[in-house]
Structures are given as C-alpha cells and as structure tokens.
PDB file of N, CA and C in Angstrom:
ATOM      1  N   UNK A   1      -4.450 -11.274   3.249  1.00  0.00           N
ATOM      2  CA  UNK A   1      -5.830 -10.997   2.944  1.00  0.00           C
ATOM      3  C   UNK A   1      -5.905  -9.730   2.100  1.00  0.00           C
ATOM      4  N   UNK A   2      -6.817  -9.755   1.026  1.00  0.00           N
ATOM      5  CA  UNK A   2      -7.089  -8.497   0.601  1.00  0.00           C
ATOM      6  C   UNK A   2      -7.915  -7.127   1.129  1.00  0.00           C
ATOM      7  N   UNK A   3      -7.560  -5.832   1.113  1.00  0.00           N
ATOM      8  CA  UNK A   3      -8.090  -4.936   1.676  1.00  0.00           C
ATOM      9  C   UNK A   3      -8.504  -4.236   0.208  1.00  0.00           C
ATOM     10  N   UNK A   4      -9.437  -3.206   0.317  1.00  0.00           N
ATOM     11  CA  UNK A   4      -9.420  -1.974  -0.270  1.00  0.00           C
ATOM     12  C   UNK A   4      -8.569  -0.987   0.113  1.00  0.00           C
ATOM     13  N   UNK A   5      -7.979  -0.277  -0.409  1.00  0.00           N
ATOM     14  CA  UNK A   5      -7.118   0.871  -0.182  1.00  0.00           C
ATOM     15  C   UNK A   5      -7.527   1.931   0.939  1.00  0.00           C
ATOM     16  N   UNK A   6      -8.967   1.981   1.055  1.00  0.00           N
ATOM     17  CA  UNK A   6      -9.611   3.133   1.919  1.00  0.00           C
ATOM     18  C   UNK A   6      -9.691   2.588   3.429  1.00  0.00           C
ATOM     19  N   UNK A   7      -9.636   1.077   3.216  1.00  0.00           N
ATOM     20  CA  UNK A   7      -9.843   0.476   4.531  1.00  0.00           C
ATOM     21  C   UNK A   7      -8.197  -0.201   4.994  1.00  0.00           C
ATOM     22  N   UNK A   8      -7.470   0.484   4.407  1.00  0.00           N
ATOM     23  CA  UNK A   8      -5.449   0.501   4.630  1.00  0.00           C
ATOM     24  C   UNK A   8      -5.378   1.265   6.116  1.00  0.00           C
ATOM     25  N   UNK A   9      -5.203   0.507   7.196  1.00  0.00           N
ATOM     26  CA  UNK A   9      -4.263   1.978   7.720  1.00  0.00           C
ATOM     27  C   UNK A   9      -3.059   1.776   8.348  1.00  0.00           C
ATOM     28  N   UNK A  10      -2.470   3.035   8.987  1.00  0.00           N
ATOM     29  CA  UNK A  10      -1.011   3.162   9.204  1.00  0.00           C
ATOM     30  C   UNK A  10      -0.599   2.105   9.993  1.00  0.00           C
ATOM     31  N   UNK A  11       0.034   1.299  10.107  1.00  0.00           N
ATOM     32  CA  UNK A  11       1.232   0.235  10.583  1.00  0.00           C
ATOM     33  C   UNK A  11       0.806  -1.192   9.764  1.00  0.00           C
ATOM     34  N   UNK A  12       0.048  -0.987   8.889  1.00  0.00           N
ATOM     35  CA  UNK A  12      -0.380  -2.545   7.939  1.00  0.00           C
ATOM     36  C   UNK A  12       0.891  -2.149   7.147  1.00  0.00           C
ATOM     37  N   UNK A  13       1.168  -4.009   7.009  1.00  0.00           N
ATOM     38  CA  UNK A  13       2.313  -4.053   6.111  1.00  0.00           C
ATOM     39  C   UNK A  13       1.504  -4.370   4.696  1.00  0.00           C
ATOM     40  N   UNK A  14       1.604  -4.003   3.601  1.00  0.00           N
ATOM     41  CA  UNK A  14       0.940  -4.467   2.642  1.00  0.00           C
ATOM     42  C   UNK A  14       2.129  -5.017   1.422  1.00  0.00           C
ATOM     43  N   UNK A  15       1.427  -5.669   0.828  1.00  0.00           N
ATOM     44  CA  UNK A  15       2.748  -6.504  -0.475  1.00  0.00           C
ATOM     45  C   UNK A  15       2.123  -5.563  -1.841  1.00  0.00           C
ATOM     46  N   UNK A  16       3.253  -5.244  -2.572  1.00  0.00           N
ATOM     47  CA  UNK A  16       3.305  -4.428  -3.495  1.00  0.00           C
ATOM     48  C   UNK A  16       4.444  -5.167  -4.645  1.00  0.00           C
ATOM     49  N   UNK A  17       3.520  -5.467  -6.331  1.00  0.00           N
ATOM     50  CA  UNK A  17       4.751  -6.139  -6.932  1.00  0.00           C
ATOM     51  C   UNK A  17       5.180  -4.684  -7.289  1.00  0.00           C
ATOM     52  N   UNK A  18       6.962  -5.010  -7.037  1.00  0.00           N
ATOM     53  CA  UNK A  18       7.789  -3.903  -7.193  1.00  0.00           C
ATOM     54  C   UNK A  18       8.897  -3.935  -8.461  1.00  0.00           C
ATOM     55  N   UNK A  19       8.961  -3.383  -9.262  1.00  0.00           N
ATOM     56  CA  UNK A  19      10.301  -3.913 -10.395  1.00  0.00           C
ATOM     57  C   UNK A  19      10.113  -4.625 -11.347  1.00  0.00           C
ATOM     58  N   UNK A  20       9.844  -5.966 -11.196  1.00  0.00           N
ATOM     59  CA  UNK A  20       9.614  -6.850 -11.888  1.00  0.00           C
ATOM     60  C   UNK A  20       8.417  -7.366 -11.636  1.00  0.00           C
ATOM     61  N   UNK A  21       7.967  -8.207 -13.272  1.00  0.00           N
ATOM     62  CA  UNK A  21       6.804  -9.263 -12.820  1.00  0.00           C
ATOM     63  C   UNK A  21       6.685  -9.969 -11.731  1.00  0.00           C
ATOM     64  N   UNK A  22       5.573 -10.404 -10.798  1.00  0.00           N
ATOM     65  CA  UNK A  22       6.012 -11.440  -9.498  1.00  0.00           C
ATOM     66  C   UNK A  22       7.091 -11.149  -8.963  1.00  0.00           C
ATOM     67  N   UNK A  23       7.452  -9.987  -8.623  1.00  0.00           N
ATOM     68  CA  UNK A  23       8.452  -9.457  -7.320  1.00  0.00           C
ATOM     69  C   UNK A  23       7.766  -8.648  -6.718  1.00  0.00           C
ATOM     70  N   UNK A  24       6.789  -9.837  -5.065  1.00  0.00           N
ATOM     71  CA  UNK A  24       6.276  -8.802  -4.203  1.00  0.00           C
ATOM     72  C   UNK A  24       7.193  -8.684  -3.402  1.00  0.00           C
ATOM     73  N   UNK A  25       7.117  -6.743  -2.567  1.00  0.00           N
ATOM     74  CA  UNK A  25       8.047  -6.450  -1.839  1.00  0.00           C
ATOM     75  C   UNK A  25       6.817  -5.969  -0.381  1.00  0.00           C
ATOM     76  N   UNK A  26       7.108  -6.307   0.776  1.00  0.00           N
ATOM     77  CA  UNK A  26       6.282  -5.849   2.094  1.00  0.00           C
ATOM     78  C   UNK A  26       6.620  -4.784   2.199  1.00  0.00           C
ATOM     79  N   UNK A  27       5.844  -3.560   2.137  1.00  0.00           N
ATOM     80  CA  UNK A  27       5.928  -1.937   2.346  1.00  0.00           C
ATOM     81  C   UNK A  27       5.199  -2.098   3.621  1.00  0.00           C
ATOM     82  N   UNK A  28       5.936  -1.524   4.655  1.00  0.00           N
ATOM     83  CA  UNK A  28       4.891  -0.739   6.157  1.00  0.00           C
ATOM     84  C   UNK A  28       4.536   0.134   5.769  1.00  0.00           C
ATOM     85  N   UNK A  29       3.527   0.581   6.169  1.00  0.00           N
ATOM     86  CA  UNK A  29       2.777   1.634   5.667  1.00  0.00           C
ATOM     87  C   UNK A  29       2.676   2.836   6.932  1.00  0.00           C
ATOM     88  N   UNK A  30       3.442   3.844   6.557  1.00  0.00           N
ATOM     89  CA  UNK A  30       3.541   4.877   7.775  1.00  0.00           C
ATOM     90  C   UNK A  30       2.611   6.069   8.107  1.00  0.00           C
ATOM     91  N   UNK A  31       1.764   6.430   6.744  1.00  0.00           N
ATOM     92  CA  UNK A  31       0.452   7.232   6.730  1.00  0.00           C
ATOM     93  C   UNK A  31      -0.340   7.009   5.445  1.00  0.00           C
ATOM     94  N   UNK A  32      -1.839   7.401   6.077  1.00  0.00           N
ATOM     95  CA  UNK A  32      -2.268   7.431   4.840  1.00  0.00           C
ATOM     96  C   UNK A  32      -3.011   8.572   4.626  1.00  0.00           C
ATOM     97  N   UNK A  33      -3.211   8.944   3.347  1.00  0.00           N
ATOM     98  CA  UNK A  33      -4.272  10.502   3.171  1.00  0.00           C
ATOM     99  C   UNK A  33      -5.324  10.005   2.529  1.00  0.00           C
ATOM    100  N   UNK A  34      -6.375  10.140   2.484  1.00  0.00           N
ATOM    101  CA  UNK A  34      -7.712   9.766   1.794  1.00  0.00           C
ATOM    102  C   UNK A  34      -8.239  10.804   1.564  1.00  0.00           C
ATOM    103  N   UNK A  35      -9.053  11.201   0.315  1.00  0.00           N
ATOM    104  CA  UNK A  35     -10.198  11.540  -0.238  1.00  0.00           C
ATOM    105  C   UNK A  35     -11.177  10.996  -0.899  1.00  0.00           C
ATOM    106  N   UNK A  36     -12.298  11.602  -1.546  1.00  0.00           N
ATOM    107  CA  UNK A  36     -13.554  10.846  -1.742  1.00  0.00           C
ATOM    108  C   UNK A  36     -12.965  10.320  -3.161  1.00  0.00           C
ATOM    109  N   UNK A  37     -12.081  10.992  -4.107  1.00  0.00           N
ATOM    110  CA  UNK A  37     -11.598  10.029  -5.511  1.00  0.00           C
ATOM    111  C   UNK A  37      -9.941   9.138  -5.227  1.00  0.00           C
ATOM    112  N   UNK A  38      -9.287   9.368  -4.001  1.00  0.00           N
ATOM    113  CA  UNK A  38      -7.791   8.722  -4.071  1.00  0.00           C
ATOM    114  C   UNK A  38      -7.629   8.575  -3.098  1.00  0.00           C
ATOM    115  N   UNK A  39      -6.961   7.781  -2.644  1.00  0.00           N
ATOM    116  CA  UNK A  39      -5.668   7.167  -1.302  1.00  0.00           C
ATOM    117  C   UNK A  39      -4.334   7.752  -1.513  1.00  0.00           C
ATOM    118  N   UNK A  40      -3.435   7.863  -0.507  1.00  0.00           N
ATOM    119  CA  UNK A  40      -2.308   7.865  -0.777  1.00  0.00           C
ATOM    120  C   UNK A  40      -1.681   7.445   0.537  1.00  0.00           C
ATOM    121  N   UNK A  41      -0.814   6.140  -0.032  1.00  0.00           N
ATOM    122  CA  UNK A  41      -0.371   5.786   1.111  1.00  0.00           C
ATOM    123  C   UNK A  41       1.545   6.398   1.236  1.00  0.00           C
ATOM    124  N   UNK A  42       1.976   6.324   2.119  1.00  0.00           N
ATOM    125  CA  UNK A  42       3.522   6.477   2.523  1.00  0.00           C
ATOM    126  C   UNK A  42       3.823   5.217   2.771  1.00  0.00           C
ATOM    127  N   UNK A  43       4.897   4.608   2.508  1.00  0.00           N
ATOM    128  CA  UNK A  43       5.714   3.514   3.009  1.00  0.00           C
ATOM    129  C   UNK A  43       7.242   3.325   2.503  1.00  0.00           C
ATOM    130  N   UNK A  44       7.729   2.545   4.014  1.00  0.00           N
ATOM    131  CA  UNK A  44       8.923   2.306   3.410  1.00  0.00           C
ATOM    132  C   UNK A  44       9.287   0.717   3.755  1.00  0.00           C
ATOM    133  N   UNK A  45      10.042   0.234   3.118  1.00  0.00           N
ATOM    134  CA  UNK A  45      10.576  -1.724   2.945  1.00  0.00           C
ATOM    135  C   UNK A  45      12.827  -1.356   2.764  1.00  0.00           C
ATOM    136  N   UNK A  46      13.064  -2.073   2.676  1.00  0.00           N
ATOM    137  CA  UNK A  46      14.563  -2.517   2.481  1.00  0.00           C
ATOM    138  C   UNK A  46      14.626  -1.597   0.905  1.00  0.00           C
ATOM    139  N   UNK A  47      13.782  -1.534   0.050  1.00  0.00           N
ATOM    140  CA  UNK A  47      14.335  -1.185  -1.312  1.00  0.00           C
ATOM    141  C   UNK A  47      14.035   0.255  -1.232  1.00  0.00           C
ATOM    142  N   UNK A  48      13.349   0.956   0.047  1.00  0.00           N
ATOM    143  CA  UNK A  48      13.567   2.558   0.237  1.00  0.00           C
ATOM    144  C   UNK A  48      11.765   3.311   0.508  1.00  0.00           C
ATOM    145  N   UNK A  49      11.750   4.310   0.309  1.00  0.00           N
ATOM    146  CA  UNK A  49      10.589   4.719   0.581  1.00  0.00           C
ATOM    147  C   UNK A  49       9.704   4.812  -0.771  1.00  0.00           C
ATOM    148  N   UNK A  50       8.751   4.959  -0.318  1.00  0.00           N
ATOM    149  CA  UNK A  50       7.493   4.909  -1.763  1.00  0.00           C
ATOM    150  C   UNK A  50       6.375   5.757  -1.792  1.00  0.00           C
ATOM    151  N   UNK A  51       5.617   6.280  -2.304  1.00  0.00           N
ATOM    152  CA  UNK A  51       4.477   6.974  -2.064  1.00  0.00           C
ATOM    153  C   UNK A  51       3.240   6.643  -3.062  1.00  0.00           C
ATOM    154  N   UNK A  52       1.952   5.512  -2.829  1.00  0.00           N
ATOM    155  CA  UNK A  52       1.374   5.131  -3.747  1.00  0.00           C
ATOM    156  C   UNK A  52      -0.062   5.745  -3.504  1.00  0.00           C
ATOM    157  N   UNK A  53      -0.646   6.105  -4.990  1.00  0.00           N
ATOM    158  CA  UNK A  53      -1.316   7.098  -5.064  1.00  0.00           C
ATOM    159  C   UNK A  53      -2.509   5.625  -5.847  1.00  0.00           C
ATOM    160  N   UNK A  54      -3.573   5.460  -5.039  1.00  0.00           N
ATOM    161  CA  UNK A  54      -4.722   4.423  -5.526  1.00  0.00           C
ATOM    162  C   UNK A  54      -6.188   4.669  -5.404  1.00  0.00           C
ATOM    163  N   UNK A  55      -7.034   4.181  -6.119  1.00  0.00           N
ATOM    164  CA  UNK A  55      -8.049   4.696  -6.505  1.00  0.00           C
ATOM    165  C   UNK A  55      -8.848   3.786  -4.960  1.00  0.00           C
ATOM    166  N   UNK A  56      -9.769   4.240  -4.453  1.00  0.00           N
ATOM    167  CA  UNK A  56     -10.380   4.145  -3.037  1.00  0.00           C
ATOM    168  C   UNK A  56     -10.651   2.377  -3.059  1.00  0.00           C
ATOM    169  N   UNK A  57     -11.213   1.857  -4.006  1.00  0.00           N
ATOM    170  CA  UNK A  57     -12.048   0.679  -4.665  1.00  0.00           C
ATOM    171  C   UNK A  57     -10.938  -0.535  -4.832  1.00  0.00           C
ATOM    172  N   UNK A  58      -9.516   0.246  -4.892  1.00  0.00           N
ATOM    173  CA  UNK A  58      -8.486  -0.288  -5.619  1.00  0.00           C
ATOM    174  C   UNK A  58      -8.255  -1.230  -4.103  1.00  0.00           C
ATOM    175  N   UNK A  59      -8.125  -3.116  -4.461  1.00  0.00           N
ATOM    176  CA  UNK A  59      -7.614  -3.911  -3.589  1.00  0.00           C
ATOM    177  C   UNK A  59      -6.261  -4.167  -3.472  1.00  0.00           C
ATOM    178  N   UNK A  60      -5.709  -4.212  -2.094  1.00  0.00           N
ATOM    179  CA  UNK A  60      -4.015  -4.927  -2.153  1.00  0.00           C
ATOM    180  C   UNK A  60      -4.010  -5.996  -1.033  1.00  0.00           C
ATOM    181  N   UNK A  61      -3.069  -6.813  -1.071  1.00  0.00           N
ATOM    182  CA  UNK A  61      -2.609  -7.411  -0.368  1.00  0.00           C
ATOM    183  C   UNK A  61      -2.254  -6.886   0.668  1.00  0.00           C
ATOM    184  N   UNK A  62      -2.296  -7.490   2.184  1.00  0.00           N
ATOM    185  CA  UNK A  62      -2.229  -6.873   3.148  1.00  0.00           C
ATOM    186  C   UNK A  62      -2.075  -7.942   4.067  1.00  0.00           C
ATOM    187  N   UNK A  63      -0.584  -8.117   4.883  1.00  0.00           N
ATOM    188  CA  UNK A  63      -0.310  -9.497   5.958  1.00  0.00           C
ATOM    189  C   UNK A  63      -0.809  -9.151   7.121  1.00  0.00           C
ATOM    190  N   UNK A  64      -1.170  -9.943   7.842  1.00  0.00           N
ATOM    191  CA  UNK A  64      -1.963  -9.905   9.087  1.00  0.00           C
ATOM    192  C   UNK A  64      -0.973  -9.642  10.175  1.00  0.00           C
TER     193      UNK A  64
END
C-alpha cells in the first residue's frame, strides 16, 4: 500500500527502487525524523544501510 512519508513509521518495511530501473529493494525502517519541509528516514535491507531524505507529501510503497 502506499503511504506518505510523514505517515512512515519505525518498524514499516517500505520498497525503495535501488540501483537500477525496477530493482525494488525492502528497507526496515529503524527511525524516522520529521519536520514541517522533510522526512528522514534510517533503514537498513541485505544491500546495507541507507538514509532517505523525502519531501513530507512524497508517497512510497510500504508492505503490510
């Protein structure tokens, strides 16, 4: 299902294309920081840790 970024929180796994075109990778998501212009989430998957920086409005994929 899709979320907004602001409504992400910590233990959602969310899908992120990573590398290549159509290569989604499942990031757990271990924190998140919010303000009134950005998100920033922490996560880590098999290909290592990540830190994605998204605009509040901004939708992702997110497995139940």
């Amino acid at each position: 299902m899709n979320k907004k970024a602001i409504e992400i929180m910590a233990g959602s796994t969310v899908l992120v294309e990573y590398g290549i075109p159509d290569n989604y990778v499942p990031f757990k998501v271990r924190a998140v920081y919010a303000t009134e212009s950005k998100v920033v989430l922490t996560a880590e998957s098999k290909v290592g840790n990540e830190t994605f920086v998204l605009r509040p409005e901004e939708e992702l994929l997110v497995l139940p």
